[in-house]
C-alpha atoms as a PDB file:
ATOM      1  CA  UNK A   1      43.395  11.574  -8.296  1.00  0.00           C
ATOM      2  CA  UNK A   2      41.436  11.976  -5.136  1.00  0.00           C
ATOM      3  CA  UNK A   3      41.954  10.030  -2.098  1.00  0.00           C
ATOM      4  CA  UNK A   4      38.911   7.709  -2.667  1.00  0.00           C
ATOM      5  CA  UNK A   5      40.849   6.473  -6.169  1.00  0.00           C
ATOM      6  CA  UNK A   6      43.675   6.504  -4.532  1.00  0.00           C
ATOM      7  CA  UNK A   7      42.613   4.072  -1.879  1.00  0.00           C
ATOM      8  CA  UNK A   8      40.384   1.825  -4.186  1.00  0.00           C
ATOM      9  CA  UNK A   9      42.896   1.657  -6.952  1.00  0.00           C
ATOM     10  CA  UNK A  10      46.168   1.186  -4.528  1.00  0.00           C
ATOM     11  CA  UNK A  11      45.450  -2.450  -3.875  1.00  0.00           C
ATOM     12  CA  UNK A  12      46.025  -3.276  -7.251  1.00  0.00           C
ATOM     13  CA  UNK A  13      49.316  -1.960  -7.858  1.00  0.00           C
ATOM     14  CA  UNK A  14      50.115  -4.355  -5.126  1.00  0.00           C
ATOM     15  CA  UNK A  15      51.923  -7.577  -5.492  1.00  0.00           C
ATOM     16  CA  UNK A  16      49.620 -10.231  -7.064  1.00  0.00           C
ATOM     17  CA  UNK A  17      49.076 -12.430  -4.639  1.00  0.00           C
ATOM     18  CA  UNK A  18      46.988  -9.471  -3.141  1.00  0.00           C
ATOM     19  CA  UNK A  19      44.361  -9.766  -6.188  1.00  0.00           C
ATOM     20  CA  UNK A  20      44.272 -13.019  -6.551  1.00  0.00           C
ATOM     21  CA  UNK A  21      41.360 -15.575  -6.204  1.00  0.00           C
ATOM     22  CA  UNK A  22      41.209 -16.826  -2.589  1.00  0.00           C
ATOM     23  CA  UNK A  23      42.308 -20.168  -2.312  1.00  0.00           C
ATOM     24  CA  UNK A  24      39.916 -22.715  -0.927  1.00  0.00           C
ATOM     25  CA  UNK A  25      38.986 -22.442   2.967  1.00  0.00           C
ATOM     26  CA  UNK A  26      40.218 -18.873   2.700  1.00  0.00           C
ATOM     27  CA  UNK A  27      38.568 -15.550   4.133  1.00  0.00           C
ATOM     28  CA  UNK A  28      36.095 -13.804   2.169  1.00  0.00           C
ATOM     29  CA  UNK A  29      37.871 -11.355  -1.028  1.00  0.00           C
ATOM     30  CA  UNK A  30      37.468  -8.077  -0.828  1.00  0.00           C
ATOM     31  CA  UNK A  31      33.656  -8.161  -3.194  1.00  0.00           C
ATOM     32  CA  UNK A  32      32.283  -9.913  -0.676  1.00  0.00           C
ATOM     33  CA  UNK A  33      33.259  -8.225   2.025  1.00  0.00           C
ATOM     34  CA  UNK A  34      31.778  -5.142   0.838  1.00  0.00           C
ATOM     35  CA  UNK A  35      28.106  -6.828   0.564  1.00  0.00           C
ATOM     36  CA  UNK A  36      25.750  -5.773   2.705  1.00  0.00           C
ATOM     37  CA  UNK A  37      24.971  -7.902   5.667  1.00  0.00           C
ATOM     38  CA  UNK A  38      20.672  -8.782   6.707  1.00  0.00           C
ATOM     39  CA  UNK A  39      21.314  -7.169   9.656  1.00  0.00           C
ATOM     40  CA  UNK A  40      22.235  -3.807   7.497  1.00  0.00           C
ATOM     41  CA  UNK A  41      19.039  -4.214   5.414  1.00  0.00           C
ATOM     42  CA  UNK A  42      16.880  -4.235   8.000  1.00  0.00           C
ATOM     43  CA  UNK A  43      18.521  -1.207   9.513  1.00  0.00           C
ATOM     44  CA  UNK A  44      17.653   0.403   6.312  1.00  0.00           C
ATOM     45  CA  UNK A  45      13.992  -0.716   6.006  1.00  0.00           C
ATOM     46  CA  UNK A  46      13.750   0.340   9.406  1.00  0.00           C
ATOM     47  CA  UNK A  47      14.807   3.932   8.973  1.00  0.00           C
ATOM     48  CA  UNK A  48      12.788   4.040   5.941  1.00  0.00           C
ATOM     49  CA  UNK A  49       9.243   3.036   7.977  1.00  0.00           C
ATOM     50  CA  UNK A  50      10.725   5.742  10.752  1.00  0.00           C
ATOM     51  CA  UNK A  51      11.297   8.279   8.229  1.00  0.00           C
ATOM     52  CA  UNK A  52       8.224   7.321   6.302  1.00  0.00           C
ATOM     53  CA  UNK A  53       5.618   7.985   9.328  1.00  0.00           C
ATOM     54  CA  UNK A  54       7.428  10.950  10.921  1.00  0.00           C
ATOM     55  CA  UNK A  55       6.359  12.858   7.523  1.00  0.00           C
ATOM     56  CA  UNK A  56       4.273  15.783   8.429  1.00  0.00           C
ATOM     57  CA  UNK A  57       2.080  14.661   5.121  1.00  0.00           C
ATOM     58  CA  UNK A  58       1.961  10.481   6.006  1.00  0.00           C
ATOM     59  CA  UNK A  59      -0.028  11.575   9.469  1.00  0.00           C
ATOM     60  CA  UNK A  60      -2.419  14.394   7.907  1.00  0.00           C
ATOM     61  CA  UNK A  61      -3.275  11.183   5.353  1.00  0.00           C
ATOM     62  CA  UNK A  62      -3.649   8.694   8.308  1.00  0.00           C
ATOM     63  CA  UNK A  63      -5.822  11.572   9.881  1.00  0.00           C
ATOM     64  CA  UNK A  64      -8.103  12.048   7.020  1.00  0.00           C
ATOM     65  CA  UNK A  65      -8.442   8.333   7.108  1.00  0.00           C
ATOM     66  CA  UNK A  66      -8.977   8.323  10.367  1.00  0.00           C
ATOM     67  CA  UNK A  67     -11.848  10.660  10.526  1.00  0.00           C
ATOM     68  CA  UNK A  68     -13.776   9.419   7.760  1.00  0.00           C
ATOM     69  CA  UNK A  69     -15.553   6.675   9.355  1.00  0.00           C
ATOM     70  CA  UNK A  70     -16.633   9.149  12.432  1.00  0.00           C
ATOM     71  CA  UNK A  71     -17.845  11.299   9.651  1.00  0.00           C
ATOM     72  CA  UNK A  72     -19.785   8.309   8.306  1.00  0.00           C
ATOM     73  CA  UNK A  73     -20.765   7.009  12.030  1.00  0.00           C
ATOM     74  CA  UNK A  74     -22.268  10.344  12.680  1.00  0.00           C
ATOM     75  CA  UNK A  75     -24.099  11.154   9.582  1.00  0.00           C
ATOM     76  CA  UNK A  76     -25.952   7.511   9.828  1.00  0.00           C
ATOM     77  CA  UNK A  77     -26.738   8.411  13.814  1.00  0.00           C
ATOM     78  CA  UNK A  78     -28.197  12.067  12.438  1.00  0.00           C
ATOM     79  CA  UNK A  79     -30.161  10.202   9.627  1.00  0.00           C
ATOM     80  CA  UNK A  80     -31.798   7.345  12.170  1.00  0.00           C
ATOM     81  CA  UNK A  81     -32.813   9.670  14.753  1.00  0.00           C
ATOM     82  CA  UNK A  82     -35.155  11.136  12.161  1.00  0.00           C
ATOM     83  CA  UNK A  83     -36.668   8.014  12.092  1.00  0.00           C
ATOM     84  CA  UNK A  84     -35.723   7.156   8.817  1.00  0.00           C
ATOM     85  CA  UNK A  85     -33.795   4.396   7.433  1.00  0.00           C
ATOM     86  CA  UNK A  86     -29.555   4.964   6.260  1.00  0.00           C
ATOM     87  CA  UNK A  87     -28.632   4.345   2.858  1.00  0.00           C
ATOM     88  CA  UNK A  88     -32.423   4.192   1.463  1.00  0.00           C
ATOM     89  CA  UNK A  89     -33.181   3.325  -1.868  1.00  0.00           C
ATOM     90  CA  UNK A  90     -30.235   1.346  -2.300  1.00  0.00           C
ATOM     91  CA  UNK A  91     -27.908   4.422  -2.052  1.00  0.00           C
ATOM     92  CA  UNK A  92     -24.980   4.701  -0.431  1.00  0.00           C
ATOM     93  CA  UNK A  93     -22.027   2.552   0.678  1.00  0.00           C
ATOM     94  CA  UNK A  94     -22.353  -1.011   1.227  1.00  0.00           C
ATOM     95  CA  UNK A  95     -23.566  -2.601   4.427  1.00  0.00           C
ATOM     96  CA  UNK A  96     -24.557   1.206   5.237  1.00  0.00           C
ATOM     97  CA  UNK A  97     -28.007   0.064   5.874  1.00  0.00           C
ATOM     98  CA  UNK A  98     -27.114  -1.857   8.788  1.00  0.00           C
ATOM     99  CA  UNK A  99     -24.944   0.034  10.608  1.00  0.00           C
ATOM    100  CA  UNK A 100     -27.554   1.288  12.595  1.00  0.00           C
ATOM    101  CA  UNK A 101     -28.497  -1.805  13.845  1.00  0.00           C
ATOM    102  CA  UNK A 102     -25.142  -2.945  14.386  1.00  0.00           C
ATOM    103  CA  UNK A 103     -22.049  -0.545  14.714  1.00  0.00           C
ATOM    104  CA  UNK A 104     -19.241  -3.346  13.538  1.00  0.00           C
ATOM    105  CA  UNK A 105     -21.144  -2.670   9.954  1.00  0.00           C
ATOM    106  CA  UNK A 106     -19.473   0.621   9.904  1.00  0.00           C
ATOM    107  CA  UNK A 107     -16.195  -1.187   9.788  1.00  0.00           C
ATOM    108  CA  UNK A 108     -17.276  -2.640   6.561  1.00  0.00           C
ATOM    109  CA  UNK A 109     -18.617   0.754   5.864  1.00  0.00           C
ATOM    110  CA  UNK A 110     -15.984   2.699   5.810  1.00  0.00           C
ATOM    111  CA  UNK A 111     -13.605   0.389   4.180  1.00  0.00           C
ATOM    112  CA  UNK A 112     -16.338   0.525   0.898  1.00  0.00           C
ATOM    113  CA  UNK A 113     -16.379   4.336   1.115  1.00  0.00           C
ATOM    114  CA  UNK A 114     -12.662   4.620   1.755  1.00  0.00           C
ATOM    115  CA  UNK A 115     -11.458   1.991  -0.852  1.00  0.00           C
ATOM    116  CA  UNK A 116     -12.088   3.663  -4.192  1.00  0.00           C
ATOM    117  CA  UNK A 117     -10.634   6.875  -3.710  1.00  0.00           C
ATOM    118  CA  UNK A 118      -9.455   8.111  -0.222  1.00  0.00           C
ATOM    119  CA  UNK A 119      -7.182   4.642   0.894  1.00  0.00           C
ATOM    120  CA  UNK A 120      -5.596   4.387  -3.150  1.00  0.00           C
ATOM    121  CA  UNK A 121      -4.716   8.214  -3.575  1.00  0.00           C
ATOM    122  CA  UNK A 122      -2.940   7.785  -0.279  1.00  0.00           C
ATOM    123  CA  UNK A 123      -1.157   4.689  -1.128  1.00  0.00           C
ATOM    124  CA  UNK A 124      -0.440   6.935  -4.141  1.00  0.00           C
ATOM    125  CA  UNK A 125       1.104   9.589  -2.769  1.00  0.00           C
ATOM    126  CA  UNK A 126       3.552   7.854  -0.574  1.00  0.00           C
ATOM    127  CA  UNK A 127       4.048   5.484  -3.531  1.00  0.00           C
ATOM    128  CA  UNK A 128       5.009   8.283  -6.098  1.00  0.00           C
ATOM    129  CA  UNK A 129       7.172  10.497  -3.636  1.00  0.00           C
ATOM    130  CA  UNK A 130       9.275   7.198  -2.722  1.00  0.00           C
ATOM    131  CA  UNK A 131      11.731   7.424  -4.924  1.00  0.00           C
ATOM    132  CA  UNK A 132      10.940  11.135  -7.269  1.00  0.00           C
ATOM    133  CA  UNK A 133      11.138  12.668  -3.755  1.00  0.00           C
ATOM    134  CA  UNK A 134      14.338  11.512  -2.883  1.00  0.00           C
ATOM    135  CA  UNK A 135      15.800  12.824  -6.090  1.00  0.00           C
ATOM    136  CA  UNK A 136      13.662  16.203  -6.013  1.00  0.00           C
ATOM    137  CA  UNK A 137      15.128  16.828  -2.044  1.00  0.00           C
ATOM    138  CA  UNK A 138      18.589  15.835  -3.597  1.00  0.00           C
ATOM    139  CA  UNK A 139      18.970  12.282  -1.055  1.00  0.00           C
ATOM    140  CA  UNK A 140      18.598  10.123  -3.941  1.00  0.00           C
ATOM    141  CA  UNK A 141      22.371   9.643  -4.926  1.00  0.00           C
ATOM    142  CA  UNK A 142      23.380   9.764  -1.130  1.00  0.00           C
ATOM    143  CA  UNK A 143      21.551   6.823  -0.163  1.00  0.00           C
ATOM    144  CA  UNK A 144      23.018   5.063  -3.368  1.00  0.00           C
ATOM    145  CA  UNK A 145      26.144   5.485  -2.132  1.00  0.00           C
ATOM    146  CA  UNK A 146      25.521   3.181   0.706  1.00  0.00           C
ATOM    147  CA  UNK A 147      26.188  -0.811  -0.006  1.00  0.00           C
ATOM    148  CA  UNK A 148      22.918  -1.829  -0.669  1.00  0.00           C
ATOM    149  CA  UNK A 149      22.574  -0.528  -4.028  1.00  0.00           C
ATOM    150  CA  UNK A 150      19.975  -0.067  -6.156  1.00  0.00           C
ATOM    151  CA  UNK A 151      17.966  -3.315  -6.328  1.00  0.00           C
ATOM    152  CA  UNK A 152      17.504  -3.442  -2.868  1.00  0.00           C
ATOM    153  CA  UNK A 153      17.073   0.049  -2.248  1.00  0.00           C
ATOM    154  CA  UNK A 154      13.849  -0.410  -4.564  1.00  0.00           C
ATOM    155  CA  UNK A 155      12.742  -3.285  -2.922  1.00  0.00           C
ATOM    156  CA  UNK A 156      12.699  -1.244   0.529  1.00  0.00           C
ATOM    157  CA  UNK A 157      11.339   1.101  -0.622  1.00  0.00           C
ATOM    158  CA  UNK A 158       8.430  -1.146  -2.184  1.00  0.00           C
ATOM    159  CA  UNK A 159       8.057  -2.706   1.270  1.00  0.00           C
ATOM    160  CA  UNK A 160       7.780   0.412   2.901  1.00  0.00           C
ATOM    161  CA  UNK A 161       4.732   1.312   0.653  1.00  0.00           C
ATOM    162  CA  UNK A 162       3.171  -1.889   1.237  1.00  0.00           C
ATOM    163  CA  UNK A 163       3.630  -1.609   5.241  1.00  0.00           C
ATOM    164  CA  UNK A 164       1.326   2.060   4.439  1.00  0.00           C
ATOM    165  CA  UNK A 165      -1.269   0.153   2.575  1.00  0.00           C
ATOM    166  CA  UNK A 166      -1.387  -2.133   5.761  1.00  0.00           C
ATOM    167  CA  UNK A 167      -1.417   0.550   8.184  1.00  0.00           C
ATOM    168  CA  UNK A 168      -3.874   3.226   6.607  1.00  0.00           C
ATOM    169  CA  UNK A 169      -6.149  -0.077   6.362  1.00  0.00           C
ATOM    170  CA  UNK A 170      -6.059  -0.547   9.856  1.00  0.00           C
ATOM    171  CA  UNK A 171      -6.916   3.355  10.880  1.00  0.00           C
ATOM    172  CA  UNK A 172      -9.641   2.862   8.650  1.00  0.00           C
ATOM    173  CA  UNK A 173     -10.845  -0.063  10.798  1.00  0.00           C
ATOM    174  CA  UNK A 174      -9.913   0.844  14.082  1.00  0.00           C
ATOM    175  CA  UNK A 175     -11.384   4.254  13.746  1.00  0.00           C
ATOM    176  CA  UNK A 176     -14.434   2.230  12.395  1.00  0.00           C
ATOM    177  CA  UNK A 177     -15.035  -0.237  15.093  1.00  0.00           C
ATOM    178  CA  UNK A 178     -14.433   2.510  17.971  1.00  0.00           C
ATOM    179  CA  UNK A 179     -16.926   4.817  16.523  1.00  0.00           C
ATOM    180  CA  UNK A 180     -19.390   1.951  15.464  1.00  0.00           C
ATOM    181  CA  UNK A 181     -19.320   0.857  19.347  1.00  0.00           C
ATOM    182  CA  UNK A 182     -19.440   4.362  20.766  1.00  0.00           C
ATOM    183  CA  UNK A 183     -22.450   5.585  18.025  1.00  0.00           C
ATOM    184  CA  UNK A 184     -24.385   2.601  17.776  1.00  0.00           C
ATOM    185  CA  UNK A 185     -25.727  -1.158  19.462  1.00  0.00           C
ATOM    186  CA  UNK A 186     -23.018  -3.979  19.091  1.00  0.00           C
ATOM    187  CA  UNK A 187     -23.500  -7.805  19.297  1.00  0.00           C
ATOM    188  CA  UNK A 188     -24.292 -10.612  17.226  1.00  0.00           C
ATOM    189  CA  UNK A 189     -24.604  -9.618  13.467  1.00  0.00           C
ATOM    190  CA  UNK A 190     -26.436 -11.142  10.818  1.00  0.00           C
ATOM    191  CA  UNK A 191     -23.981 -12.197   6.728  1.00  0.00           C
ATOM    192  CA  UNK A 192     -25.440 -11.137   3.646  1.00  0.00           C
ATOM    193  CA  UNK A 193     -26.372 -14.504   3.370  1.00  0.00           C
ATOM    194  CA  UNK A 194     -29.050 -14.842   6.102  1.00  0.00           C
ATOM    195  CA  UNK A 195     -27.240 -16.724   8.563  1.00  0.00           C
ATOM    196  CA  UNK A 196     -26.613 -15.547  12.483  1.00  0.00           C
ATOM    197  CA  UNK A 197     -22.246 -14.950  13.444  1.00  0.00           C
ATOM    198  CA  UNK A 198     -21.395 -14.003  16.851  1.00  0.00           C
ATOM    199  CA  UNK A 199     -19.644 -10.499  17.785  1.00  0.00           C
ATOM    200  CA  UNK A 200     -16.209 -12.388  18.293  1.00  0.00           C
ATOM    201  CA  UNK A 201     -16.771 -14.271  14.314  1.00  0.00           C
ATOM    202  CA  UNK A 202     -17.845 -10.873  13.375  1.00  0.00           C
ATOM    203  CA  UNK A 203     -14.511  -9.418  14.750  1.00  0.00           C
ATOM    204  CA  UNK A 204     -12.499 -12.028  12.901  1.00  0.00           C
ATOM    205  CA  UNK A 205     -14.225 -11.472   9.783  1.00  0.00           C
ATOM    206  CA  UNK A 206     -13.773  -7.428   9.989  1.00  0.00           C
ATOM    207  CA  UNK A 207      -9.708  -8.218  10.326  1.00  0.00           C
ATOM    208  CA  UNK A 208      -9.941 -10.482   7.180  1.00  0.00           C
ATOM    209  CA  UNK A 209     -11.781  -7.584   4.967  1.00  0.00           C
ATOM    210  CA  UNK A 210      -9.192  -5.130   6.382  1.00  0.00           C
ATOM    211  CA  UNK A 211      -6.138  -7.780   5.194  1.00  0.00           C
ATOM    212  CA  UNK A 212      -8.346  -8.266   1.393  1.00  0.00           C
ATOM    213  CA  UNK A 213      -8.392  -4.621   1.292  1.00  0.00           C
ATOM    214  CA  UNK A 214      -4.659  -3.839   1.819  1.00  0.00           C
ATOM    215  CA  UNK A 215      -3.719  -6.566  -0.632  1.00  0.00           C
ATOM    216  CA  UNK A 216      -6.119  -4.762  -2.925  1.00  0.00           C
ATOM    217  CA  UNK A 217      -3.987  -1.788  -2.651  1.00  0.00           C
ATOM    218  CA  UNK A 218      -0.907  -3.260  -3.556  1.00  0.00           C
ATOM    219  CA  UNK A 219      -1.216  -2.998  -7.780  1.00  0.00           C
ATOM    220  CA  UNK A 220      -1.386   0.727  -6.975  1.00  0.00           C
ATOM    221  CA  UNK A 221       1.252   0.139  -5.166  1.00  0.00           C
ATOM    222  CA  UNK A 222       3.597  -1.220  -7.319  1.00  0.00           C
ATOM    223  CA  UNK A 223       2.470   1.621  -9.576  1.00  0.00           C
ATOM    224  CA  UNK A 224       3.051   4.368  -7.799  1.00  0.00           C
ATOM    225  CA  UNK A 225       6.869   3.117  -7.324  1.00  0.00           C
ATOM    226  CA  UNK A 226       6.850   2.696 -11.478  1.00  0.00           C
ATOM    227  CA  UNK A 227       5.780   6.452 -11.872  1.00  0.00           C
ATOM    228  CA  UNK A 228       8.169   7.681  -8.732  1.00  0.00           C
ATOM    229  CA  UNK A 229      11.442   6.222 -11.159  1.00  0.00           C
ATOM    230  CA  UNK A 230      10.038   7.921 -14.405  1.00  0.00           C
ATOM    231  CA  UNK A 231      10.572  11.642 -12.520  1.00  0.00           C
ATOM    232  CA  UNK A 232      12.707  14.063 -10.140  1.00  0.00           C
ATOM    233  CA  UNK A 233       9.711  15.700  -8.953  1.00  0.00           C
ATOM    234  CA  UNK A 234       8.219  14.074  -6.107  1.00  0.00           C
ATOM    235  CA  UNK A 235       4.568  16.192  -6.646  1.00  0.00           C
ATOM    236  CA  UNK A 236       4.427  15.419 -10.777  1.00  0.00           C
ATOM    237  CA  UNK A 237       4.828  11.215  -9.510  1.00  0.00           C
ATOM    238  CA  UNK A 238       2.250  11.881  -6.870  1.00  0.00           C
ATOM    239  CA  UNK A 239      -0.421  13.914  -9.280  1.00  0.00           C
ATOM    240  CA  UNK A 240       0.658  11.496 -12.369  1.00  0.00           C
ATOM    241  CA  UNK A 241       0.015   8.238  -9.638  1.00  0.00           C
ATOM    242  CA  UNK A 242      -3.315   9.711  -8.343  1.00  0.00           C
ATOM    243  CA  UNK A 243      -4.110  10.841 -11.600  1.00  0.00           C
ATOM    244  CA  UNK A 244      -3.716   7.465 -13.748  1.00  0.00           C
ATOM    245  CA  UNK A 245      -5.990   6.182 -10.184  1.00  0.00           C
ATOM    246  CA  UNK A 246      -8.534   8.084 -11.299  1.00  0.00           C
ATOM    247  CA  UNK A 247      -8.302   7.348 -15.131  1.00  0.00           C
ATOM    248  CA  UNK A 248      -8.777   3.438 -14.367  1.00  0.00           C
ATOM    249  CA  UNK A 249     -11.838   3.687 -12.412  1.00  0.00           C
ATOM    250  CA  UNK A 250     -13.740   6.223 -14.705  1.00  0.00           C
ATOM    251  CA  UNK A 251     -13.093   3.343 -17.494  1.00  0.00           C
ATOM    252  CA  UNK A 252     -14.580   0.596 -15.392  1.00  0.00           C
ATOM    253  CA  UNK A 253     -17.409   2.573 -15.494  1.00  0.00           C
ATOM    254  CA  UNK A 254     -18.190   2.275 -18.826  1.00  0.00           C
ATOM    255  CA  UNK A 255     -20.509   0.031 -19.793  1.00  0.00           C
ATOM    256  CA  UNK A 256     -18.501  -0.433 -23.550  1.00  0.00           C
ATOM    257  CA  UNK A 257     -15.899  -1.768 -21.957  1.00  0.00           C
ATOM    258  CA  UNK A 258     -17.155  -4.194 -19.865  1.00  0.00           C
ATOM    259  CA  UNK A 259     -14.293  -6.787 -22.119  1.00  0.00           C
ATOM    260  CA  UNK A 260     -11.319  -4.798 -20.769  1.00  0.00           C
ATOM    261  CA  UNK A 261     -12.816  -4.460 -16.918  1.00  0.00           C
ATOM    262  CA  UNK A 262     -11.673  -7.679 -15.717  1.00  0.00           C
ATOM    263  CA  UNK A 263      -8.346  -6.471 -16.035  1.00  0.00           C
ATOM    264  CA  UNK A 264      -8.201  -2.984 -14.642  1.00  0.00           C
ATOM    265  CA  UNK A 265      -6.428  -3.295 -11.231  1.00  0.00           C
ATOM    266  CA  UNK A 266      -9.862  -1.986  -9.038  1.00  0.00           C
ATOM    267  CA  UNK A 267     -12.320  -3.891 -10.995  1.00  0.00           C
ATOM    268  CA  UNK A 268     -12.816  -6.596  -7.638  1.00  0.00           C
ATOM    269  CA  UNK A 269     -11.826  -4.204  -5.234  1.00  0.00           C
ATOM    270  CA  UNK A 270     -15.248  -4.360  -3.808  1.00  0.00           C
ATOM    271  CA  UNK A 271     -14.861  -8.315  -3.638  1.00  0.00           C
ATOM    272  CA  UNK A 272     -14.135  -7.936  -0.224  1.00  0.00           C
ATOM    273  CA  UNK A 273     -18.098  -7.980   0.969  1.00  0.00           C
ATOM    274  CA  UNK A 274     -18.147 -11.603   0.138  1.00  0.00           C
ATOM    275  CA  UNK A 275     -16.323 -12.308   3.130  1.00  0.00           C
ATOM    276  CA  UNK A 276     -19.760 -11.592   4.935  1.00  0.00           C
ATOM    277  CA  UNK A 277     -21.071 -14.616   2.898  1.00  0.00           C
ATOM    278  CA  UNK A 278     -21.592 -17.735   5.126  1.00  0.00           C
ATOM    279  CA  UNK A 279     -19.874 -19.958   2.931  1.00  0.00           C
ATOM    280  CA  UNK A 280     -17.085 -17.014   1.994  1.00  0.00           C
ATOM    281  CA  UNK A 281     -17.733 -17.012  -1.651  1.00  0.00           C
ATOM    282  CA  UNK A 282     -13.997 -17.001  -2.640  1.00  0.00           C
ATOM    283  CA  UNK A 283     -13.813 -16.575  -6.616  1.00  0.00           C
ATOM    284  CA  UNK A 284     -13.928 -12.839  -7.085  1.00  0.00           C
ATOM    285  CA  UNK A 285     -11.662 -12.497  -3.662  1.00  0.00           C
ATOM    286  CA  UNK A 286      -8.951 -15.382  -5.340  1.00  0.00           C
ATOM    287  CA  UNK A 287      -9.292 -12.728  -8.760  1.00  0.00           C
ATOM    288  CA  UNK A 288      -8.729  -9.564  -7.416  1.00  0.00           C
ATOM    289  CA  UNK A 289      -5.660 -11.414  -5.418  1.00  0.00           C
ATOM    290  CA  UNK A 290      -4.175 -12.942  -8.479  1.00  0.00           C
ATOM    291  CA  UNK A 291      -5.120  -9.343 -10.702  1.00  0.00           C
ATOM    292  CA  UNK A 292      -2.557  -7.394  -7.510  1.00  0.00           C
ATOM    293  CA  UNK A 293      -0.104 -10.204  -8.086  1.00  0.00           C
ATOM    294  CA  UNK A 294      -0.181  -9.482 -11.703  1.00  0.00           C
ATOM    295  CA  UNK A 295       0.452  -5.896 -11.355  1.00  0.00           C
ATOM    296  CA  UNK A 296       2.673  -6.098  -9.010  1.00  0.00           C
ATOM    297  CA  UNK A 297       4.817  -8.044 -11.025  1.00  0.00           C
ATOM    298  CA  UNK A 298       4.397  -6.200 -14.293  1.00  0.00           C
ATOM    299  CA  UNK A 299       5.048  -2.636 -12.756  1.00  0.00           C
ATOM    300  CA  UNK A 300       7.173  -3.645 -10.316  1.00  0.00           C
ATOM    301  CA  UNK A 301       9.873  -5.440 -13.107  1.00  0.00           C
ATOM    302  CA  UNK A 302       9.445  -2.083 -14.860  1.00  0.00           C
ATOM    303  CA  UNK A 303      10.531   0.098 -11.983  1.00  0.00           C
ATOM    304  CA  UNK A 304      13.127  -2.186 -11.510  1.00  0.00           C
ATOM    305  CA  UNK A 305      14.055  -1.750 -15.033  1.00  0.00           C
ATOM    306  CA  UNK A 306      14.081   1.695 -15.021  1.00  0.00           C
ATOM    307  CA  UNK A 307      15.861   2.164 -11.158  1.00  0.00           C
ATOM    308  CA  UNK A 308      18.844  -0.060 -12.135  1.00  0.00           C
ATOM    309  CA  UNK A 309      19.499   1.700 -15.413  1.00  0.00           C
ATOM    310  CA  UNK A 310      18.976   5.609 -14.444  1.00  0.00           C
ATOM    311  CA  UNK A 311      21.653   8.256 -14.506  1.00  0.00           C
ATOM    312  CA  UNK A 312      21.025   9.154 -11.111  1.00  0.00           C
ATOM    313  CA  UNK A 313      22.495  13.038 -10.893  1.00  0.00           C
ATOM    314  CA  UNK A 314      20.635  14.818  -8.295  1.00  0.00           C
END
């Protein structure tokens, strides 16, 4: 017997007055003092954000996000100094047309060109490698030794993901709006619908599409974690996330199944533009929010599912 049994098992060889229920009023039993306190748990979510965005392969994504609105910002400058007009012919992303006019459209901008592919496969590949990568580097079963077990292991981890969503959201913005102001004329813009906002409005509006578009991303989210407990390998649950990504949106493209669309988790992704409305037009926006919730839910349970009830032996 090793000295860990030995010390675990010793206690109850004792007298029984040593195992028995605590009386009333008395200090906590042994089970409880083994839980782990908040203060622990946020220790842990904190090393997991630190260890999370010190990856060598978390800031080459926040780069790439970074630098596609500057891409975008430039290629509209090129275009109008030909004289001609961006995003003619209705091509292009949204509100790329007036991003000349006004460089806080390019916040919008960017966030429609990043949203369906570049802002989900990242959310995807931090999602998958969350728990497969642990397991393929071998950490897995360390950290499960530590009190907080595997519940709330998943749920930091899930937290962690969501905190990415929020921040490679933000880049996207950020790097918008200082490009936009640097490229292009900034002031009072004009809503889909017509009507006149001030700069400041605008502003407040721009954070409001960022937060709608990071809630967008949290169905991928929750399935990225799903795919991450399925594997070892942290690269097959980041190709198998990214690649499912992929999957969805090529079948909301077709037309003969327009009945299942609704449901696919980036059919109202785009929702966010009606935010620009003056009123907000809120149904699609309330949709999308509720269709996130659902899949959060649905893939989350399963992960759990699957976490709590894995022979963990890597």
């Amino acid at each position: 017997m090793s000295r860990a049994e030995a010390s675990h098992t010793g206690p109850r060889e004792e007298p029984a007055e040593e195992s028995a229920v605590p009386a009333p009023g008395a200090g906590p039993g042994p089970q409880a003092a083994r839980r782990p306190s908040p203060l622990w748990s946020l220790g842990l979510f904190r090393s997991e954000l630190l260890t999370t965005f010190r990856r060598w392969r978390t800031l080459a994504l926040l780069a790439v996000l970074a630098a596609v609105p500057v891409l975008v910002g430039i290629a509209v400058r090129i275009e109008t100094s030909d004289g001609s007009a961006p995003g003619g012919g209705g091509e292009g992303p949204a509100f790329i047309s007036q991003v000349s006019n006004n460089g806080l459209f390019l916040v919008f901008t960017a966030l429609a060109a990043t949203l369906p592919f570049f802002l989900p496969m990242a959310v995807g590949v931090v999602a998958g490698d969350a728990i497969a990568g642990e397991s393929s580097a071998g950490t897995l079963r360390y950290l499960l030794v530590a009190p907080a077990g595997r519940s709330r292991l998943l749920l930091t981890k899930y937290a962690t993901v969501l905190v990415f969503c929020l921040a490679a959201t933000l880049v996207v913005a950020v790097s918008a709006l200082a490009a936009g102001a640097l490229l292009f004329p900034v002031g009072d813009l004009i809503t889909i619908s017509g009507t006149r906002i001030t700069y400041a409005e605008g502003l407040g509006r721009a954070l409001l599409i960022a937060l709608a578009v990071a809630a967008s991303l949290v169905g991928v989210a929750a399935l990225g974690l799903f795919v991450s407990t399925l594997t070892g390998s942290g690269i097959a649950a980041m190709a198998t996330t990214v690649g499912l990504l992929i999957t969805v949106q090529i079948l909301d493209q077709i037309p003969q199944l327009d009945a299942l669309q609704p449901y696919f988790f980036p059919h109202y992704w785009l929702s966010f533009a009606d935010l620009m409305r003056e009123p907000v037009y809120w149904d699609d926006l309330v949709r999308n929010l509720g269709l996130q919730a659902l899949y959060a839910a649905v893939f989350g349970s399963a992960a759990w599912a699957r976490f709590t009830t894995r022979d963990i032996t890597a």
